[in-house]
Protein backbone atom coordinates (compact mmCIF):
# COMPACT_ATOMS: atom_id res chain seq x y z
CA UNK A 1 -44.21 -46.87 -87.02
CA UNK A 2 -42.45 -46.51 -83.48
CA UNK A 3 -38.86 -47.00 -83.07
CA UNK A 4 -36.08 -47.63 -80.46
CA UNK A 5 -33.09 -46.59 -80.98
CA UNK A 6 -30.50 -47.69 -78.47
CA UNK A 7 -26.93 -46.49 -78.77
CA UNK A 8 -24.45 -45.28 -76.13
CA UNK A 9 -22.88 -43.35 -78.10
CA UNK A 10 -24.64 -40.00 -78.07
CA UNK A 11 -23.87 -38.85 -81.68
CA UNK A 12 -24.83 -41.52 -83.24
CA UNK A 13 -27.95 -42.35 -81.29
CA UNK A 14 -28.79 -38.79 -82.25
CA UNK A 15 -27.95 -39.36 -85.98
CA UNK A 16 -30.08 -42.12 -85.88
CA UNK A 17 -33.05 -40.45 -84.53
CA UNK A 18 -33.04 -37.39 -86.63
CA UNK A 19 -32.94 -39.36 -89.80
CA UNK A 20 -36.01 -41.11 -88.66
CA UNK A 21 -37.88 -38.47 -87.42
CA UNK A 22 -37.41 -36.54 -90.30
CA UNK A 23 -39.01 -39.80 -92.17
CA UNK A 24 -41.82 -39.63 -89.88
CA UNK A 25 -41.62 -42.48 -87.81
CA UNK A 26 -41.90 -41.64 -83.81
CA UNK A 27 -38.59 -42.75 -82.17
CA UNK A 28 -38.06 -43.03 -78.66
CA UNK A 29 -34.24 -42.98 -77.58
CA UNK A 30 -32.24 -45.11 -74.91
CA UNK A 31 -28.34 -44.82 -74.18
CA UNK A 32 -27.67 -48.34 -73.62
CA UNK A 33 -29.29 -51.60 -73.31
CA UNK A 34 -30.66 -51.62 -69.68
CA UNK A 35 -32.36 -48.30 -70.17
CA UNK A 36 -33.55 -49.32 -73.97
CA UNK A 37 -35.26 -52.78 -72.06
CA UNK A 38 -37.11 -50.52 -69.28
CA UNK A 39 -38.22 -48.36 -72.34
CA UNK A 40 -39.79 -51.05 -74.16
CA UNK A 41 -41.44 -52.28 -70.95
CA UNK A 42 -42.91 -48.66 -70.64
CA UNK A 43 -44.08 -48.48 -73.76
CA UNK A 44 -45.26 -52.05 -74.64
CA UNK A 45 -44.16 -52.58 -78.00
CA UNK A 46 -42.12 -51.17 -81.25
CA UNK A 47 -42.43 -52.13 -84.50
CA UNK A 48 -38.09 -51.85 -85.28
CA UNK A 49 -35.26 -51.78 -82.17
CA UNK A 50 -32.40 -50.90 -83.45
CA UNK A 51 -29.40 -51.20 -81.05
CA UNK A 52 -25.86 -51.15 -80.65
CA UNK A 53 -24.02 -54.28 -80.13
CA UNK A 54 -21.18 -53.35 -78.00
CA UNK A 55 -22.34 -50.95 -75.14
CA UNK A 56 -20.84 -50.52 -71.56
CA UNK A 57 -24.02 -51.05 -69.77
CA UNK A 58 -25.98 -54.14 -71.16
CA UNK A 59 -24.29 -54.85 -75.01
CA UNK A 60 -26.13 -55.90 -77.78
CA UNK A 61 -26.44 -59.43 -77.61
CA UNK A 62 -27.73 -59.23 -73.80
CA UNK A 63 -30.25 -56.35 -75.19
CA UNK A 64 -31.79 -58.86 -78.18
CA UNK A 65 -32.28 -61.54 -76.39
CA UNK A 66 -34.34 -59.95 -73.62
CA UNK A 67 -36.84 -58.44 -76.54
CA UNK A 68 -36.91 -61.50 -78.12
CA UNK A 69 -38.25 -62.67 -75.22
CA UNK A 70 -41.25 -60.02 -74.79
CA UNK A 71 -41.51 -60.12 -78.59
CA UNK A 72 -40.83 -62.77 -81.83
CA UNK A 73 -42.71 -59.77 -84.16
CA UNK A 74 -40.76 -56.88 -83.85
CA UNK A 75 -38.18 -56.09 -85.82
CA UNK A 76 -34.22 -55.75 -84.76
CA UNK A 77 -31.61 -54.44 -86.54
CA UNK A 78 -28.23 -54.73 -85.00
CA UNK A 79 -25.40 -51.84 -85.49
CA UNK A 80 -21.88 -51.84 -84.74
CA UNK A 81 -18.98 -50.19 -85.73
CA UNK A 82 -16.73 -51.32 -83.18
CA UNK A 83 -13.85 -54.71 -82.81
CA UNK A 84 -10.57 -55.67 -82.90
CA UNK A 85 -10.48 -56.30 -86.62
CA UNK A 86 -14.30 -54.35 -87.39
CA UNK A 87 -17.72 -55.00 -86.95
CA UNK A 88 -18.45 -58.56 -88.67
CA UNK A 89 -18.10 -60.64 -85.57
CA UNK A 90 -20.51 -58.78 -83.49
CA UNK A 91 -23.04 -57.99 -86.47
CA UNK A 92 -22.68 -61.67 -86.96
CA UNK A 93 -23.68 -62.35 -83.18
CA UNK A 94 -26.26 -60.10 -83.55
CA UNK A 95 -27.75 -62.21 -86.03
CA UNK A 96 -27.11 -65.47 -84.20
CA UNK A 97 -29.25 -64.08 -81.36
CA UNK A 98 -32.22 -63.03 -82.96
CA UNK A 99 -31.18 -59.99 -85.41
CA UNK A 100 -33.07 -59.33 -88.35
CA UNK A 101 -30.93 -57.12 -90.26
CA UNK A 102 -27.37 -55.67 -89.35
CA UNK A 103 -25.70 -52.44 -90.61
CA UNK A 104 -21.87 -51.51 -90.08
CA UNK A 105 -21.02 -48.23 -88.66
CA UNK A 106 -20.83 -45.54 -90.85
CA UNK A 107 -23.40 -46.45 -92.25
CA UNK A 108 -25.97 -43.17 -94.49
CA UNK A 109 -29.32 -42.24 -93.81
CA UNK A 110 -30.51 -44.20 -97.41
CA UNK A 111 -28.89 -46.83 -96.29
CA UNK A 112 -30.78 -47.05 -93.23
CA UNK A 113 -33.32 -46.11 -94.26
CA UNK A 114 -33.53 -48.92 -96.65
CA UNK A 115 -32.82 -52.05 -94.10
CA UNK A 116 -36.26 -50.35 -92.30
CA UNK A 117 -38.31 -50.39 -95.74
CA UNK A 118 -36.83 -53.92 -96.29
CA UNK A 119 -37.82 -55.36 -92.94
């Protein structure tokens, strides 16, 4: 299975990766949105994007909607851990725009790894 994994912030983009490497799945990594979109046209296709909703160069909700529009199959899981009062209102955005799943930052490596089995 080949996975995106876009996140500005470096640690967690990392986090993210290891944990699915380690599982076996190829990842490819981008550090925000714009970058994650030109990966996807390089590449052609992943099965799961998982992204960061709030990002300083092309969020979250800017980054879904231009997959959904190369792609209604893959799969998109939206991540935050950011807002004024948490994550719910972007994770809920997320979903509005084409999400499949959503996780709230911290979030564990089962638990993660669980949303990907369940997609």
């Amino acid at each position: 299975m080949n996975i995106l994994v876009i996140d500005d912030n470096d640690e967690d983009r990392i986090m993210i990766s290891s944990v699915l490497t380690d599982e076996g799945y190829s990842v490819t990594e981008a550090c925000n949105g714009d970058i994650g979109i030109k990966e996807w046209d390089r590449c052609g296709f992943f099965d799961v994007v998982i992204t960061e909703m709030i990002m300083a160069v092309k969020e979250g909700i800017e980054t879904i909607q231009e997959l959904r529009k190369r792609s209604s199959s893959t799969k998109i899981i939206a991540v935050s851990g950011k807002g004024p009062k948490g994550p719910e209102l972007y994770l809920h955005l997320g979903k509005i725009f084409g999400a499949d799943a959503t996780i709230p930052k911290p979030f564990g490596r089962q638990q993660l790894l669980d949303i990907i089995d369940s997609l």
